[in-house]
N, C-alpha and C. Protein backbone atom coordinates (compact mmCIF):
# COMPACT_ATOMS: atom_id res chain seq x y z
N UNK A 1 0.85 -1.16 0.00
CA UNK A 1 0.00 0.00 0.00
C UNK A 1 0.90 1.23 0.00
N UNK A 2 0.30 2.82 -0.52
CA UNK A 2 0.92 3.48 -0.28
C UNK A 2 0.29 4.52 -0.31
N UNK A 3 0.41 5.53 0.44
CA UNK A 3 -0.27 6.65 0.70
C UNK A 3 -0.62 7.53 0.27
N UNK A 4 -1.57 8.28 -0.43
CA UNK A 4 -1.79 9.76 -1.50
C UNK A 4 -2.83 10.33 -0.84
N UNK A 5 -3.06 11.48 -1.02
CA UNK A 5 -4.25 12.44 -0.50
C UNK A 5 -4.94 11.97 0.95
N UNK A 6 -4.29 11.32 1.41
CA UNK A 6 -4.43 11.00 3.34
C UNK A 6 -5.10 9.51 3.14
N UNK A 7 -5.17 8.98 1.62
CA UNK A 7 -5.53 6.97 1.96
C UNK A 7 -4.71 6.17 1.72
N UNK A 8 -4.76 5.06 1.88
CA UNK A 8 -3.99 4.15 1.53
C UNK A 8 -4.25 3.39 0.57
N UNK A 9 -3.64 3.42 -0.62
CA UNK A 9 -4.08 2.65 -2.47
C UNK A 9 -3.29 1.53 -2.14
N UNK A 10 -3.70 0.78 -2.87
CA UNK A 10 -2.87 -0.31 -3.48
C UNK A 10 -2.55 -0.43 -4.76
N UNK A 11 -1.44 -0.78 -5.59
CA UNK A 11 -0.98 -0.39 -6.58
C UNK A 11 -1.89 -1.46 -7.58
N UNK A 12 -2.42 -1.30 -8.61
CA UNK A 12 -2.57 -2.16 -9.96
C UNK A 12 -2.59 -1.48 -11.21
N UNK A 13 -2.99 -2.04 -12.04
CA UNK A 13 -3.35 -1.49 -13.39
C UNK A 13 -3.97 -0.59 -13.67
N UNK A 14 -3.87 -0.05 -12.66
CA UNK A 14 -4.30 1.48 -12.92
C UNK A 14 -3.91 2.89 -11.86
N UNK A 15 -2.59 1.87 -11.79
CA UNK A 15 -1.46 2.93 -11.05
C UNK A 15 -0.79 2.90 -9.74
N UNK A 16 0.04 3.41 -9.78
CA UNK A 16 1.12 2.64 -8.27
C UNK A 16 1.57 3.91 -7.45
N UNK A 17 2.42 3.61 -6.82
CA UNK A 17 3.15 4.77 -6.17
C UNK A 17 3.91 5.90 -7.18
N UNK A 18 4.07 7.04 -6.81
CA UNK A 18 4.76 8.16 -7.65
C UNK A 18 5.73 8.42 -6.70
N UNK A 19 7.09 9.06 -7.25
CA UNK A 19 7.95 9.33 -6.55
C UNK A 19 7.78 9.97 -5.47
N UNK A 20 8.88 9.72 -4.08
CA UNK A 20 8.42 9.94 -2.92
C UNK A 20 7.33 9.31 -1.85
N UNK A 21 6.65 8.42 -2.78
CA UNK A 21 5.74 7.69 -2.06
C UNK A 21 6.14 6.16 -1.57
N UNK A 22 6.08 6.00 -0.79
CA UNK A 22 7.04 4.59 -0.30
C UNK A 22 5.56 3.51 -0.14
N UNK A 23 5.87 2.40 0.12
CA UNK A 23 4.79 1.31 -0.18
C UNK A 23 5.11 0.51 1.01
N UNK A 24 4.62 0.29 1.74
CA UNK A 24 3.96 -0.44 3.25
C UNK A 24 3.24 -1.82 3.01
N UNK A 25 3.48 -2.56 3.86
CA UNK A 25 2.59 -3.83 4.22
C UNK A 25 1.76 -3.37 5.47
N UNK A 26 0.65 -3.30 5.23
CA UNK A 26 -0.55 -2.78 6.49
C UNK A 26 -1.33 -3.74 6.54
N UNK A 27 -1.87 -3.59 7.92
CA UNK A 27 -3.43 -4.50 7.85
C UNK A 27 -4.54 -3.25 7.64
N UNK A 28 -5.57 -3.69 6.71
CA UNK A 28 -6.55 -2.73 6.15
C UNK A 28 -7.75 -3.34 5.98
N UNK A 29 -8.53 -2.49 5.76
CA UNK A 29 -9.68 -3.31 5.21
C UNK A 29 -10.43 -1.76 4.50
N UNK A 30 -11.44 -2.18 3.27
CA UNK A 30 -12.05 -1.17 2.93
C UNK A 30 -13.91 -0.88 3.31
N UNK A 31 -13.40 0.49 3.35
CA UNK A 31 -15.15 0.73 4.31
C UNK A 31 -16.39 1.35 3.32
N UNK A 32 -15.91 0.94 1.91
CA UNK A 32 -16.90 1.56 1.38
C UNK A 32 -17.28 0.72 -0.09
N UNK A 33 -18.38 0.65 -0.88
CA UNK A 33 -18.60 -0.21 -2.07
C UNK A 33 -17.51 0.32 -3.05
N UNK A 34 -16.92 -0.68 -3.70
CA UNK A 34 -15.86 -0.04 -4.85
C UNK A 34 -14.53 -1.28 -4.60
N UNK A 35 -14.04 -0.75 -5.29
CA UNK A 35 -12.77 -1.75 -5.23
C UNK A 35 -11.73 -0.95 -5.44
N UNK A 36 -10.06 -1.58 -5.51
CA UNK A 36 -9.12 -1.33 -4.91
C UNK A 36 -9.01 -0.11 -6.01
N UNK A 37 -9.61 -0.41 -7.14
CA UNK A 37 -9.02 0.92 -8.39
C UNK A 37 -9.53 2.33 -7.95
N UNK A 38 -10.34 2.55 -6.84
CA UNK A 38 -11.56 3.53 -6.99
C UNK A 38 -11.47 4.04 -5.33
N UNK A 39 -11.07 3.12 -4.61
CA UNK A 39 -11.24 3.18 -2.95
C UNK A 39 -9.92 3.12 -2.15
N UNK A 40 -10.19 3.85 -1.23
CA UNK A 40 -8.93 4.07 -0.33
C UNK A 40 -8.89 3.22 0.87
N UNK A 41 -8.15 2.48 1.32
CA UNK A 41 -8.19 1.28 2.51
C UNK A 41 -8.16 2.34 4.41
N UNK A 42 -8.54 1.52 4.69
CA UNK A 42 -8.15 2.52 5.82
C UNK A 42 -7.20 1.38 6.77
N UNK A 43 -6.75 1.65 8.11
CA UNK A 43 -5.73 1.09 8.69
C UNK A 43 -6.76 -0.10 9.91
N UNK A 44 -7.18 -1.57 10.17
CA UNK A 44 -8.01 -1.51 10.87
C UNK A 44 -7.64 -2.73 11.38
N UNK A 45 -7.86 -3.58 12.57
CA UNK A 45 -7.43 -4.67 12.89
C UNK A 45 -8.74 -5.73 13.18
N UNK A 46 -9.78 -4.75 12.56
CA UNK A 46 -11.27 -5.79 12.85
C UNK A 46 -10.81 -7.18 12.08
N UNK A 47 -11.03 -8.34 12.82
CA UNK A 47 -11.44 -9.28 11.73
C UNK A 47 -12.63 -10.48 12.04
N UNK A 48 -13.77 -9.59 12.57
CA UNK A 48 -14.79 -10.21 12.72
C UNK A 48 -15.88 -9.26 12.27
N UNK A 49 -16.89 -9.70 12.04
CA UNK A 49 -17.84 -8.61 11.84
C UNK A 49 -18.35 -8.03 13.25
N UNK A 50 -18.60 -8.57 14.20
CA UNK A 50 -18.42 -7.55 15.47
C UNK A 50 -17.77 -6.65 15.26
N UNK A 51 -16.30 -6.90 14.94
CA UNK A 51 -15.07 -5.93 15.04
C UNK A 51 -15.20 -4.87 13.94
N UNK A 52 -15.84 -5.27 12.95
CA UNK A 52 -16.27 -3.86 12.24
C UNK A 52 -17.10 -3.16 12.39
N UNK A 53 -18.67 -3.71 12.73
CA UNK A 53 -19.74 -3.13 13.61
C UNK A 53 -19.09 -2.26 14.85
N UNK A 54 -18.20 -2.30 15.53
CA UNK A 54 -17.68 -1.81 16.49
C UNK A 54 -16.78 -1.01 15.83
N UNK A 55 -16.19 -1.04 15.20
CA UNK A 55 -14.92 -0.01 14.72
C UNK A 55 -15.96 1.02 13.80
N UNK A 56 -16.76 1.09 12.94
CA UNK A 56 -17.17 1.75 12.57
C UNK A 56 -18.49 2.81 13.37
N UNK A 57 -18.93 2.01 13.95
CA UNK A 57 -20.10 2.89 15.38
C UNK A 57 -18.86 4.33 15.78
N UNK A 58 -17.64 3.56 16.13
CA UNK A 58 -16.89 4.48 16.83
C UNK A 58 -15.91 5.38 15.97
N UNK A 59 -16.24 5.28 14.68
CA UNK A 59 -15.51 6.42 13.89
C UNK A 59 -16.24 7.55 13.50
N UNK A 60 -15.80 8.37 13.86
CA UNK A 60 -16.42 10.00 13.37
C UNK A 60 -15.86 10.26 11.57
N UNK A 61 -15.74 9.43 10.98
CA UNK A 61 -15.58 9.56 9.29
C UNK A 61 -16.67 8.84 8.75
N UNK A 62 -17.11 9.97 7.75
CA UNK A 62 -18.07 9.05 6.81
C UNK A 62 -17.28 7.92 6.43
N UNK A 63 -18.05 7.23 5.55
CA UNK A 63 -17.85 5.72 5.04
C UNK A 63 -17.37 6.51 3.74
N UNK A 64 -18.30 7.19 3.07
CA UNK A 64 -17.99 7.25 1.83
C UNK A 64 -16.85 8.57 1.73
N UNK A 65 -16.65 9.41 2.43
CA UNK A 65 -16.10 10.59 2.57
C UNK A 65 -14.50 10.74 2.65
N UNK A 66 -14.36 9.56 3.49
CA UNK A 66 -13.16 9.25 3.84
C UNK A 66 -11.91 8.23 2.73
N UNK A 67 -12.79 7.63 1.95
CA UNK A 67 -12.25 6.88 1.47
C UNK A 67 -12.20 6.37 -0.20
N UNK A 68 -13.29 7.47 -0.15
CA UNK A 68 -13.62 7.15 -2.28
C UNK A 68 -12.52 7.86 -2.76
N UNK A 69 -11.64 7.21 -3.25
CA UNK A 69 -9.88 8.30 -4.08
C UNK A 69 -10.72 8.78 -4.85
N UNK A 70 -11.96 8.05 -6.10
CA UNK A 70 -12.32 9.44 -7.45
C UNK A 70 -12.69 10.83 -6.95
N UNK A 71 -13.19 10.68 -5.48
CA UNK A 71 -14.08 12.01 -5.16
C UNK A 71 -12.30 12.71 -4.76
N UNK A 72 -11.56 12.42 -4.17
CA UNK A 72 -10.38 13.52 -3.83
C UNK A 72 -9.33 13.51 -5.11
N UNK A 73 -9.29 12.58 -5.84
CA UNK A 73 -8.20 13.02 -7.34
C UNK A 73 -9.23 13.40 -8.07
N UNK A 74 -10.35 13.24 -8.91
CA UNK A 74 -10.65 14.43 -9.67
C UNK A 74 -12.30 14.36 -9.98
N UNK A 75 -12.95 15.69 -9.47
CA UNK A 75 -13.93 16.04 -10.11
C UNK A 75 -14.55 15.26 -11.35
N UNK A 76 -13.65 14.70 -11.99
CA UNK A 76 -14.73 14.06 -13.33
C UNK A 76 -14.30 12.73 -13.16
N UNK A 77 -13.77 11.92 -11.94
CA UNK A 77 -12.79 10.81 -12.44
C UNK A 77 -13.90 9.98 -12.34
N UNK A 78 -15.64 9.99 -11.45
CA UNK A 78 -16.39 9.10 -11.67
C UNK A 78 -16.93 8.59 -13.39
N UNK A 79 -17.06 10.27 -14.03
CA UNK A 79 -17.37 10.20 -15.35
C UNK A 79 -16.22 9.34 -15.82
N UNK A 80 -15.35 9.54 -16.37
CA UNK A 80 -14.56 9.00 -16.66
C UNK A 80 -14.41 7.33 -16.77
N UNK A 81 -14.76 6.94 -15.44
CA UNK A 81 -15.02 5.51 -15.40
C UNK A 81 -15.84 4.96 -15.99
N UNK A 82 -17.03 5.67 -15.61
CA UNK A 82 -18.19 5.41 -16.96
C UNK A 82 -17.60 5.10 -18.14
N UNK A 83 -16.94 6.26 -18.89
CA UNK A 83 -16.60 6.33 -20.13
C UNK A 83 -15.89 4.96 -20.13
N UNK A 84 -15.23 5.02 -19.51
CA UNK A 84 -14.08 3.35 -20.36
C UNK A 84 -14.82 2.21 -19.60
N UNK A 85 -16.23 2.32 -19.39
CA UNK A 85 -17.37 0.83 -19.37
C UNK A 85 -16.68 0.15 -17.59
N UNK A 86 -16.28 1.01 -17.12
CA UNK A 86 -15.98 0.67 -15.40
C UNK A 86 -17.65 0.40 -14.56
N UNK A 87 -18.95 0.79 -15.00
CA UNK A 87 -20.22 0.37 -14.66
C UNK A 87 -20.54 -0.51 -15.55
């Protein structure tokens, strides 16, 4: 994983770390619908669903706010996905 605009990406085919950005082994999990191309991981050690029911009650971050990368890299990047058949 590696860090941009305050989330944590994971690198694939559709882009990796940029210089200066260093790449981590974390435990994560993601808190919102989307996948790794589109969504930012957050840092979490739940691994029960209790443990996420509980970790999320107690976070003051939206679900979706915190963690969708199209909404913080760019204004059109949902369109965009559209366009190249990503729905």
């Amino acid at each position: 994983m590696f860090q941009r605009a305050g989330m944590w990406l994971t690198a694939g085919e559709w882009g990796g770390p940029k210089d200066g950005e260093t790449v981590e082994k974390r435990l994560v999990r993601y808190r919102t619908v989307g996948d790794m191309s589109c969504t930012g991981a957050v840092d979490s050690d739940a691994v029960t669903l209790d443990d996420v029911i509980a970790e999320i009650a107690a976070s003051r971050l939206t679900e979706r706010g915190a963690t969708r990368a199209d909404d913080k890299m760019s204004e059109a990047a949902m369109e965009d996905r559209k366009r190249e058949g990503y729905f």
